[in-house]
Protein backbone atom coordinates (compact mmCIF):
# COMPACT_ATOMS: atom_id res chain seq x y z
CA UNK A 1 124.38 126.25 123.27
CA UNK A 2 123.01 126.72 119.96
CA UNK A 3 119.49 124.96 119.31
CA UNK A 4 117.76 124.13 116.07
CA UNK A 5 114.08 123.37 116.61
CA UNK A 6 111.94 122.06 113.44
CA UNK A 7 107.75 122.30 113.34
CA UNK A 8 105.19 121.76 110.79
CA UNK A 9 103.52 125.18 109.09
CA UNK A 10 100.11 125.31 109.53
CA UNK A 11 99.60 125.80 105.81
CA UNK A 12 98.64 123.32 103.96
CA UNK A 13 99.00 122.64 100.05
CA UNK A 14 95.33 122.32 98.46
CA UNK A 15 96.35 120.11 95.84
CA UNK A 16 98.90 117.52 97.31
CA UNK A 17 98.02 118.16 101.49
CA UNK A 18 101.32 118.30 102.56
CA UNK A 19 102.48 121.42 104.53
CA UNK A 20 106.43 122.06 104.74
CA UNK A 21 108.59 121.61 107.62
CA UNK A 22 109.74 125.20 109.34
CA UNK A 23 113.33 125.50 110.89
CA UNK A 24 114.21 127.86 113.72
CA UNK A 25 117.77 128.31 114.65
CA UNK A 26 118.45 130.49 117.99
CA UNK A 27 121.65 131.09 120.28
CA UNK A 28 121.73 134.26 122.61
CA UNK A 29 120.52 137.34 120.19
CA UNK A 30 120.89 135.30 117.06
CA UNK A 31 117.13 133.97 116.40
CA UNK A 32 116.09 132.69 112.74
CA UNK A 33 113.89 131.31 110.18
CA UNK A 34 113.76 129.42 107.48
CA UNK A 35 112.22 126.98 105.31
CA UNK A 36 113.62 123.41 104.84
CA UNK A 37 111.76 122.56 101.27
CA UNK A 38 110.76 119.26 102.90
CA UNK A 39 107.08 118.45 102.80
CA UNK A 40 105.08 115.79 104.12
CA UNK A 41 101.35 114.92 105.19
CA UNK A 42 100.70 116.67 108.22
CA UNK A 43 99.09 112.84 110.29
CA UNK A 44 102.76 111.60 109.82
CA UNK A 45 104.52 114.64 111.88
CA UNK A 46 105.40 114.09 115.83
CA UNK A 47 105.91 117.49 117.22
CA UNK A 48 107.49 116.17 120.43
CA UNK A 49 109.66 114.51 118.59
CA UNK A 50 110.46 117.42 115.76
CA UNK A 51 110.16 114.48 113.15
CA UNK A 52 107.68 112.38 111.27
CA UNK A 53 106.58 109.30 112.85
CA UNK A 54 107.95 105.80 110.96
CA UNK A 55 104.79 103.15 111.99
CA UNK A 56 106.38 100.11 113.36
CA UNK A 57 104.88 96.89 111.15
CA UNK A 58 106.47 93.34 111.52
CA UNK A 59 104.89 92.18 108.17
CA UNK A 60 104.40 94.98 105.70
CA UNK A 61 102.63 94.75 102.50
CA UNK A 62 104.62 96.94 99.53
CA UNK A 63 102.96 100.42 100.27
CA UNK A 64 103.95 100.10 103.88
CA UNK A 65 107.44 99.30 102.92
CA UNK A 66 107.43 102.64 100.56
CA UNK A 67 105.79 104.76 102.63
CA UNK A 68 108.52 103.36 105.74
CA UNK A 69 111.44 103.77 103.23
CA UNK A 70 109.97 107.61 102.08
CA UNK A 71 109.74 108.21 105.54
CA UNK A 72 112.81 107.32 107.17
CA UNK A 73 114.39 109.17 104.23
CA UNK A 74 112.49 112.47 105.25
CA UNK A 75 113.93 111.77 108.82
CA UNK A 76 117.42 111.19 107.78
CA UNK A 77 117.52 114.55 105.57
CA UNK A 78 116.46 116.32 108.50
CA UNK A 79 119.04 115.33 110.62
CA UNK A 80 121.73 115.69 109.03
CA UNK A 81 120.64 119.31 107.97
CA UNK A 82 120.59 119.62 111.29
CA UNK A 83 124.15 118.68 111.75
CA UNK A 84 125.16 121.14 108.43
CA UNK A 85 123.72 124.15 110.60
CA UNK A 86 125.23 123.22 113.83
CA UNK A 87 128.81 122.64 112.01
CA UNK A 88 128.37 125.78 109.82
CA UNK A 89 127.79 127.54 113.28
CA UNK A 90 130.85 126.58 114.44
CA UNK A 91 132.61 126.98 111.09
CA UNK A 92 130.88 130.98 111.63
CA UNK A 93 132.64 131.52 114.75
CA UNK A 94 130.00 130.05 117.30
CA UNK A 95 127.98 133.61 117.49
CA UNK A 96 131.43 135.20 118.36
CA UNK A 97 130.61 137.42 115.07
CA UNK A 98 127.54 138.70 113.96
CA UNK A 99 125.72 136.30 111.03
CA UNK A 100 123.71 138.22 108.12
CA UNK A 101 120.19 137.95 108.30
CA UNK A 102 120.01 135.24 105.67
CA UNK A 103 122.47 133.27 107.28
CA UNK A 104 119.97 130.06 107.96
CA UNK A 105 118.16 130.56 104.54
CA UNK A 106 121.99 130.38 102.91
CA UNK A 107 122.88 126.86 105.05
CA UNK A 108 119.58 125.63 103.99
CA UNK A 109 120.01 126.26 100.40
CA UNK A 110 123.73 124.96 100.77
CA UNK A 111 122.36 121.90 102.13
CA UNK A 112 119.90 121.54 99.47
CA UNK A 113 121.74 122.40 95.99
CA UNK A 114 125.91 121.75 97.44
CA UNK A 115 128.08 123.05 95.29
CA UNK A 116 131.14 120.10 94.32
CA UNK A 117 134.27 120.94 96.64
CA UNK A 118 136.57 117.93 95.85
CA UNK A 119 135.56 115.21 93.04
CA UNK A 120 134.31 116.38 89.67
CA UNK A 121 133.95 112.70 88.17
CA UNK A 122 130.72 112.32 86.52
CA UNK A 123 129.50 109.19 88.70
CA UNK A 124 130.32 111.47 91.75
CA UNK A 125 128.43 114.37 90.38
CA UNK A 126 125.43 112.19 89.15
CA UNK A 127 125.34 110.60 92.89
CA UNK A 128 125.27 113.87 93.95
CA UNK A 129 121.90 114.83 92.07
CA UNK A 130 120.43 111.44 93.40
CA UNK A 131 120.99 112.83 97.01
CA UNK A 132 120.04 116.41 96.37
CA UNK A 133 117.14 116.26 93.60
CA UNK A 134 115.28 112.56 93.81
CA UNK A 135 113.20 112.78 97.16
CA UNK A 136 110.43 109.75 95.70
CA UNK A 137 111.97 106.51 96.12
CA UNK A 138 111.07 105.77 92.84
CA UNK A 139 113.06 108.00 91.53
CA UNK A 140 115.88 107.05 93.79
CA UNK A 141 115.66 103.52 92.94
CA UNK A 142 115.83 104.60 88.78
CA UNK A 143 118.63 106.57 89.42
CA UNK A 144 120.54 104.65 91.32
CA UNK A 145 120.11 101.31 88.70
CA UNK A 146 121.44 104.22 86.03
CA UNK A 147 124.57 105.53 87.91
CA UNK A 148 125.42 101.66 88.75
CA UNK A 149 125.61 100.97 85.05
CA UNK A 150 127.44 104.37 84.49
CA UNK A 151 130.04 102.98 87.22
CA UNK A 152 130.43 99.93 85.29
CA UNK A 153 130.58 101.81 81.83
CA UNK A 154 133.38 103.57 83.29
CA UNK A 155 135.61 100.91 84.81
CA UNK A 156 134.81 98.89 81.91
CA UNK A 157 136.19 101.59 79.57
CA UNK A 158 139.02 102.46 82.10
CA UNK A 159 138.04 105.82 82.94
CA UNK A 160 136.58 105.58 85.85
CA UNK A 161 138.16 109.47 86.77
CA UNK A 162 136.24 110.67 83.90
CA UNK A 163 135.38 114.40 84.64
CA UNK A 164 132.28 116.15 83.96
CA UNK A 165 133.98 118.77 81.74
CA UNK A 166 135.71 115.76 79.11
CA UNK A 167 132.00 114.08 78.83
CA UNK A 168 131.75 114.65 75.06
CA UNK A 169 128.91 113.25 72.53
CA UNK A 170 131.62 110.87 71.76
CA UNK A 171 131.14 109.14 75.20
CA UNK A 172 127.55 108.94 75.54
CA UNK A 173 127.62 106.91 72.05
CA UNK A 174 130.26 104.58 74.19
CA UNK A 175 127.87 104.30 77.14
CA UNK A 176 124.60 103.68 74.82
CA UNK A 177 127.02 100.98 73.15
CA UNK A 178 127.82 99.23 76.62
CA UNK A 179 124.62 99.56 77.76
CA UNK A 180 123.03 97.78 74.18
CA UNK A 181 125.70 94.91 74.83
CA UNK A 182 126.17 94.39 78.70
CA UNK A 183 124.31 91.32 78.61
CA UNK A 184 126.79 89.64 75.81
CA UNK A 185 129.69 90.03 78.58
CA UNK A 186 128.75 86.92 80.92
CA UNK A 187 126.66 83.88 80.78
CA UNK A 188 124.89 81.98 83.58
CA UNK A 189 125.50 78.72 83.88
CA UNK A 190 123.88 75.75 86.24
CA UNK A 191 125.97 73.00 87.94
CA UNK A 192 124.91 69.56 89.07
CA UNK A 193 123.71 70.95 92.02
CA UNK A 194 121.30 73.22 90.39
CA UNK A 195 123.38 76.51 91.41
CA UNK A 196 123.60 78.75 88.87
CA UNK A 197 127.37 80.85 88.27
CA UNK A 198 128.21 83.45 86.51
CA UNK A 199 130.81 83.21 83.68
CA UNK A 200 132.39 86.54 82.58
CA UNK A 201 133.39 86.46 78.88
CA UNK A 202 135.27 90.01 79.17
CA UNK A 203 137.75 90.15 81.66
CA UNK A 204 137.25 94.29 82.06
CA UNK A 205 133.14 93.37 82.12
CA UNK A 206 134.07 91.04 85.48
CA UNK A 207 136.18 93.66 87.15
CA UNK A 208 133.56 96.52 86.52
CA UNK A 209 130.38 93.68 87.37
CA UNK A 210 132.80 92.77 90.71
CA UNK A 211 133.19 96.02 91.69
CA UNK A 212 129.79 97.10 91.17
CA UNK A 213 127.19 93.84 91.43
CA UNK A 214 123.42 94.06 90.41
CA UNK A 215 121.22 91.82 92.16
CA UNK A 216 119.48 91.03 88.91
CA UNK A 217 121.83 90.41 85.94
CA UNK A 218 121.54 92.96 83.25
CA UNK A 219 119.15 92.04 80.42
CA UNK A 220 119.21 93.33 77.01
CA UNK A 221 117.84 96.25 76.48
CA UNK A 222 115.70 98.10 73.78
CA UNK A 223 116.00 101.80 72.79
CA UNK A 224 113.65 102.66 74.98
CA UNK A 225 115.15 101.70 78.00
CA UNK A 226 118.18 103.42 76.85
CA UNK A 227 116.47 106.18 76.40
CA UNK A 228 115.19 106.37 80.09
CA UNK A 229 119.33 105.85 80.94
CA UNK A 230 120.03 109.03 78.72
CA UNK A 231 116.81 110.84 80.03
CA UNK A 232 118.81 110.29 83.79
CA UNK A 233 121.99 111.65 82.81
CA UNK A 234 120.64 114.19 80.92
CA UNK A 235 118.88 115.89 83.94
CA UNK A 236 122.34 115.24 85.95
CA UNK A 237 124.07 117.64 83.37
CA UNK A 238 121.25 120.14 82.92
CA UNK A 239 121.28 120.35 86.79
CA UNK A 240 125.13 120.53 87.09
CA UNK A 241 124.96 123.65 84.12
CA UNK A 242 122.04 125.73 86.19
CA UNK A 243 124.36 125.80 89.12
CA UNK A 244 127.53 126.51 87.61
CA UNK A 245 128.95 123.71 88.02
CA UNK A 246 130.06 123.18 84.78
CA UNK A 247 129.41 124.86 81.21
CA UNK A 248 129.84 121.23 79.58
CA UNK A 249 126.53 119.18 78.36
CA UNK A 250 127.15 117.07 75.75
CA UNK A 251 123.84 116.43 75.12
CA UNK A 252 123.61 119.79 73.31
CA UNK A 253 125.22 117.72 70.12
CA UNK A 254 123.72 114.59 70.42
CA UNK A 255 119.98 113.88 70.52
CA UNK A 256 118.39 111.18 72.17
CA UNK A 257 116.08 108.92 69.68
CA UNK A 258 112.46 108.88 69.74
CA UNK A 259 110.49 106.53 71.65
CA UNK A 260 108.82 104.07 69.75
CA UNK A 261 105.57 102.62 71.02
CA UNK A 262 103.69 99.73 69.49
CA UNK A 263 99.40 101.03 68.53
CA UNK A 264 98.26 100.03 72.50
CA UNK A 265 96.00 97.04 72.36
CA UNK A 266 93.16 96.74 74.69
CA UNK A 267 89.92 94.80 76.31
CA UNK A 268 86.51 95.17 74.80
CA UNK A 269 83.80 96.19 77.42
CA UNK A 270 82.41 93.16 76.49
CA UNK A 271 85.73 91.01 76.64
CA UNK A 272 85.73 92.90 80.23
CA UNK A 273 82.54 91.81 81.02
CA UNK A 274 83.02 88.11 80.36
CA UNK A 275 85.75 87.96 82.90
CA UNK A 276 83.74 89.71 85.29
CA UNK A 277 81.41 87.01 84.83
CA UNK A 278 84.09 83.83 85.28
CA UNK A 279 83.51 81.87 88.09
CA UNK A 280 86.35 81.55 90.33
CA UNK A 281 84.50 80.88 93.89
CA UNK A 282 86.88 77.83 93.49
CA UNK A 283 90.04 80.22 93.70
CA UNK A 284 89.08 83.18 96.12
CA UNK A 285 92.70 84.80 95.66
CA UNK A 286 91.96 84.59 91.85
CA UNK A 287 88.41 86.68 92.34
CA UNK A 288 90.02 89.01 94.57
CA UNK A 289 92.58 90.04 92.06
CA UNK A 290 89.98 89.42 88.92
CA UNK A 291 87.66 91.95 90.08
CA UNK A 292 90.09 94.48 91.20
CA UNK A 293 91.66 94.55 87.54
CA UNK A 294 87.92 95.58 85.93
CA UNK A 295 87.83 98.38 89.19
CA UNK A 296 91.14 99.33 87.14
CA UNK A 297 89.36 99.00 83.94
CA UNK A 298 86.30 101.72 84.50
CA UNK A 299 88.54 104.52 86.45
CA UNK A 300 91.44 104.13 84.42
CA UNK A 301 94.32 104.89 86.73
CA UNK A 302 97.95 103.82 86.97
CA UNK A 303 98.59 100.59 89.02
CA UNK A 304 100.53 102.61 91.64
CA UNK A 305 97.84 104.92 92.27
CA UNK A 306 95.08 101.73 92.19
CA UNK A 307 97.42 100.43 95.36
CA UNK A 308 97.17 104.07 97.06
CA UNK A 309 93.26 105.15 96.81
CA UNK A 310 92.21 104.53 100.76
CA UNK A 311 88.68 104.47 101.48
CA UNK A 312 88.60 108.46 101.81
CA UNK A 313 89.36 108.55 98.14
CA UNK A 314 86.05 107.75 96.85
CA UNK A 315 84.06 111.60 97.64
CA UNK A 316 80.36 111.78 96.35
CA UNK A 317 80.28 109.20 94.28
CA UNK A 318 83.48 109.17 92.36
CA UNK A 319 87.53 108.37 92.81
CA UNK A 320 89.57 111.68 93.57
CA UNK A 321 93.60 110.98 93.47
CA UNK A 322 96.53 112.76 92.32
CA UNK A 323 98.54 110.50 90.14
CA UNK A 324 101.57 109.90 91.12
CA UNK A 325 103.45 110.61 88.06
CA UNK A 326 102.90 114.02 88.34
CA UNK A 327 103.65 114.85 91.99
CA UNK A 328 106.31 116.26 91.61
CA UNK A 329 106.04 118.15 89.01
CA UNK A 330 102.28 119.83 88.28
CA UNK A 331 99.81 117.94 90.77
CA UNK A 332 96.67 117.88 89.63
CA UNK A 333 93.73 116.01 90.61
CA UNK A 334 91.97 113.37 88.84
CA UNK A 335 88.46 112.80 89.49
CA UNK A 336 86.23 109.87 87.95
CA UNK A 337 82.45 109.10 88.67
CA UNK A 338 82.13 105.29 89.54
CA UNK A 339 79.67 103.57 87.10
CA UNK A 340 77.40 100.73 88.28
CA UNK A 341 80.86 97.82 88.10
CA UNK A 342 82.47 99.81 90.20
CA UNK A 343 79.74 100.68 92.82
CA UNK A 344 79.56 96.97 92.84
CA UNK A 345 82.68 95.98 93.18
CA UNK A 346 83.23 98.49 96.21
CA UNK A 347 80.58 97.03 97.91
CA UNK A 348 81.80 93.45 97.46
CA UNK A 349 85.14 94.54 99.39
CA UNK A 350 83.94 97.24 102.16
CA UNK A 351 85.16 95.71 104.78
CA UNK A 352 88.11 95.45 103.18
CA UNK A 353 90.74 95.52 106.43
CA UNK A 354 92.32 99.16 107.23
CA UNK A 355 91.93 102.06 105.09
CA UNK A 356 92.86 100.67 101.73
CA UNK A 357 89.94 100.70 98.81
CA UNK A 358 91.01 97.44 97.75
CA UNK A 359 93.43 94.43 99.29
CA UNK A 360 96.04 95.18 96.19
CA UNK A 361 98.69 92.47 96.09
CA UNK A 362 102.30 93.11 94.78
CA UNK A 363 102.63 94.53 91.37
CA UNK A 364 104.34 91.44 89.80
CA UNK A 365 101.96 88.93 91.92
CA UNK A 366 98.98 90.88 90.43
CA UNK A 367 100.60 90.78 86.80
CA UNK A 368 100.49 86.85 87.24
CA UNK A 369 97.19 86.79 88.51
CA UNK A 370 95.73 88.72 85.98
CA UNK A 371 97.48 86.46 83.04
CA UNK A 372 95.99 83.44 85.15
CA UNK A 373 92.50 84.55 85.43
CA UNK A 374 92.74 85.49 81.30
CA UNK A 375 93.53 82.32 80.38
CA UNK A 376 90.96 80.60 82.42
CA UNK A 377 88.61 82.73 81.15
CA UNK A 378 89.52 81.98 77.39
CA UNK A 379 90.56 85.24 76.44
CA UNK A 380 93.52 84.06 74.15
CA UNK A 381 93.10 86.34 70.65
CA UNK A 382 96.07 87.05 69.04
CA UNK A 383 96.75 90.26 69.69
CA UNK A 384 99.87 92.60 67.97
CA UNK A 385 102.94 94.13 70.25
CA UNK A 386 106.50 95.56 69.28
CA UNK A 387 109.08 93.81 70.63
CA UNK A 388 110.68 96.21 72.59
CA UNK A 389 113.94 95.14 72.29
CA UNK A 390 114.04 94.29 68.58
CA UNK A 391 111.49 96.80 67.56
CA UNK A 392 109.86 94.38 65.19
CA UNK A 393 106.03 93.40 65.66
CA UNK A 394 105.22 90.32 67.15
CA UNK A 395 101.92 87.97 67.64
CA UNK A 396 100.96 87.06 70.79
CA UNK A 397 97.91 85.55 72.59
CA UNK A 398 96.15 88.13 75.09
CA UNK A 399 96.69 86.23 77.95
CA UNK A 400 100.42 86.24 77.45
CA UNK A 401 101.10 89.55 77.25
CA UNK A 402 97.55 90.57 80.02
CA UNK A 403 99.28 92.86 82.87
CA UNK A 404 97.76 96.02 84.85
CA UNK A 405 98.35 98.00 82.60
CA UNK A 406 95.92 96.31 79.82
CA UNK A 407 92.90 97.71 82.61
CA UNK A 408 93.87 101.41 82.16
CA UNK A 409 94.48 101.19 78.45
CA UNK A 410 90.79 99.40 78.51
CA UNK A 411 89.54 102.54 80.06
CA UNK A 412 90.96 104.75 77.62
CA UNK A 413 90.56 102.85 74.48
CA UNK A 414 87.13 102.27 75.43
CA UNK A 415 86.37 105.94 75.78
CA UNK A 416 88.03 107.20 72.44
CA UNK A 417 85.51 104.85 70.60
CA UNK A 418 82.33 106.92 71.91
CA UNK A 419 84.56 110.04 72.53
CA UNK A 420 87.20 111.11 70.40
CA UNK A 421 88.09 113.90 72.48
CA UNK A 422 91.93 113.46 73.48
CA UNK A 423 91.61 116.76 75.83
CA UNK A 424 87.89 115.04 77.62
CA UNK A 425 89.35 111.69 78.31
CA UNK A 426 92.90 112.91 79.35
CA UNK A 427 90.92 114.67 82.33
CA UNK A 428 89.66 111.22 83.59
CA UNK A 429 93.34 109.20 82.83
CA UNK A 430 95.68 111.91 84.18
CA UNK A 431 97.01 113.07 80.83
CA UNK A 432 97.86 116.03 80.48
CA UNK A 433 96.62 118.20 77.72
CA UNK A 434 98.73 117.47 74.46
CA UNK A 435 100.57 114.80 76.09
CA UNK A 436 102.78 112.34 73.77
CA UNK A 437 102.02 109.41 75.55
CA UNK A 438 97.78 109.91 74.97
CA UNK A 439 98.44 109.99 71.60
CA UNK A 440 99.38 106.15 71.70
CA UNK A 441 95.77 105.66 72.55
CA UNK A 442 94.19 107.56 69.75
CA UNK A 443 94.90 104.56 66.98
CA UNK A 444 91.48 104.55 65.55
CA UNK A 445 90.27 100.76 65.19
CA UNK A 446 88.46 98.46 62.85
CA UNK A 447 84.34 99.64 64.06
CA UNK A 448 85.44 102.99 63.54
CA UNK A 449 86.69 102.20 59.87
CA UNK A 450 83.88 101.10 59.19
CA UNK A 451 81.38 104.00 60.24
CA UNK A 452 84.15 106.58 58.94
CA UNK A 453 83.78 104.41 55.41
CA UNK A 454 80.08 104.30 55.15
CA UNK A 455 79.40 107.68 55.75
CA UNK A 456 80.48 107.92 52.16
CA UNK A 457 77.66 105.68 50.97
């Protein structure tokens, strides 16, 4: 009976600390290697079992839930490779003929990058890159909430067998035209009762929306989030042309539009300082999340990394992490010093259950808080945003429009005043060097007008 027999290499990667799971494939004299191009952290891998170990929590805060789901998923992929060797076996002859010595490394790689056998229809192929290219569930989740829009696009339109060699420029203008008025197709109305039902105004809109249901209704969207729609699809057809599966992209002739950002606003140090000094000892779940969002605002990171650093992040006096943005593509790690706030603030929540830094809430939970805590604290200037759905500027108090990310612009903006080194600052914040989205931060504000216009006295 042929056996297939997975382990964990003893090499590690010094940047991320994963190490890659190892196949071995053996029946009578046929005995083979290969490499599965799954990784994982080596504390999560059960030998005796050949697969990573899913920890069993009856109430799960977020990270648990994404670090279950990521899990699960790297189980799942390695069973049913599994399977694709054992039925490729058979499909061989069942050792009755001698297999080339790259005959595991070819099933693997078949596994990984399939070639299309039947459908060709563009929502097929893009589900297909989903499976085969997003491994982050992040990623998975985006690309999923793009190809269920795509679905409805394409029943909508009535060409739902659309294949990937008749997508033309032509039909991404359709798509970025459905996608700019999806919301206009339906209204929500509330009865007597207080239920709320949805009334299609296009009768193609209800059969696509039937067929494929969102569990939040589509909003309007802005250019921007268009643009993150076209950045999906794009990658599907770049993907689909690097492994000959088609010689079509239509993106060669049109050209997605620029992002436009609004000049970030941000947090004095001493705006940040007066809310470290509110007093909330009336409202402990306030403080909690009050002085977690100035932690954010003197290291600077992302909110998803804030939820990840454990208590083995902090190393000699400073917060090591490799953002998550750039995992999959060129880890690197950020380290930043802890000043005297942040020393503090540690020491206010060591013993801080399990091994997280802080006790994070949910990302939306925490985005109330911190609007919440702003407005008790009085920090209501009017400050200036671009709508990003009309593109026109707006006027809005602080406290309205306070989320996490406010702390890690803080951080930056902050910075550029005393250091106007892009390059310096992108080394604490995760930037890369020359990155687009830094430049956001670089708006040079009124102080610095004002020293720039007196050196000319």
């Amino acid at each position: 009976m042929a056996t297939t027999q997975f382990r964990l290499s003893t090499k590690a990667d010094k940047t991320t600390g994963q190490s890659e799971v190892l196949v071995r494939f053996f029946h009578g004299r046929i005995n083979q290697y290969g490499k599965t191009n799954i990784f994982i952290q080596p504390q999560h891998w059960n030998q005796a079992r050949q697969r990573v170990t899913v920890p069993k929590i009856r109430v799960m805060s977020d990270e648990a839930k994404q670090l279950t789901s990521e899990l699960t998923n790297i189980n799942t992929r390695l069973e049913k490779l599994e399977q694709y060797i054992q039925n490729s076996f058979i499909e061989a002859g069942a050792g009755k003929i001698a297999l080339p010595g790259s005959w595991l490394a070819d099933r693997i790689n078949e596994y990984n990058f399939p070639t299309v056998k039947e459908s060709r229809t563009i929502a097929d192929m893009m589900e297909q890159f989903i499976e085969t290219r997003y491994h982050s569930t992040s990623n998975v989740n985006h690309g999923r909430a793009v190809l269920r829009a795509l679905r409805r696009f394409l029943i909508f339109s009535e060409c739902s067998d659309l294949d990937i060699d008749q997508v033309t420029p032509d039909t991404l203008r359709e798509f970025v035209d459905y996608l700019r008025n999806e919301h206009t197709y339906f209204e929500v109305e509330t009865d007597k009762d207080g239920k709320r039902k949805i009334v299609f105004l296009n009768g193609r809109f209800k059969e696509a929306f039937q067929a494929v249901p969102e569990s939040r209704l589509p909003v309007e969207r802005g250019q921007n989030a268009i643009n993150k729609f076209l950045g999906h699809l794009r990658s599907v057809f770049l993907w689909a042309v690097d492994n000959d599966l088609t010689t079509n992209n239509p993106f060669r002739k049109y050209q997605i539009p620029a992002d436009i950002y609004g000049t970030p606003y941000y947090i004095t140090i001493e705006e940040r300082n007066h809310l470290l000094a509110v007093d909330l000892s009336n409202n402990p779940r306030l403080e909690v999340q009050r002085d977690i969002f100035v932690f954010q605002c003197v290291i600077g990171c992302r909110v998803s990394d804030l939820r990840n650093l454990t208590k083995q992040s902090v190393i000699n006096g400073a917060v090591e992490y490799i953002p998550r943005k750039t995992k999959e593509g060129n880890p690197v790690t950020v380290r930043v010093p802890l000043n005297s706030v942040a020393r503090a603030i540690l020491e206010k929540y060591k013993d801080t259950p399990g091994d997280k830094l802080l006790p994070c809430m949910a990302d939306q939970q925490y985005n109330y808080a911190i609007k919440e805590v702003f407005t008790i604290a009085g920090l209501t200037r009017p400050v200036t945003i671009l709508n990003p759905t009309t593109r026109q500027e707006e006027k809005r108090p602080l406290n309205e429009v306070a989320s996490s990310h406010l702390a890690r612009r803080c951080f930056i903006g902050n910075l550029y005043k005393q250091v106007q080194d892009p390059n310096l600052i992108g080394k604490l914040s995760g930037h890369k060097e020359g990155s687009r989205a830094f430049a956001r931060y670089r708006d040079i504000d009124e102080d610095m007008r004002r020293d720039l216009v007196a050196k000319l006295e």
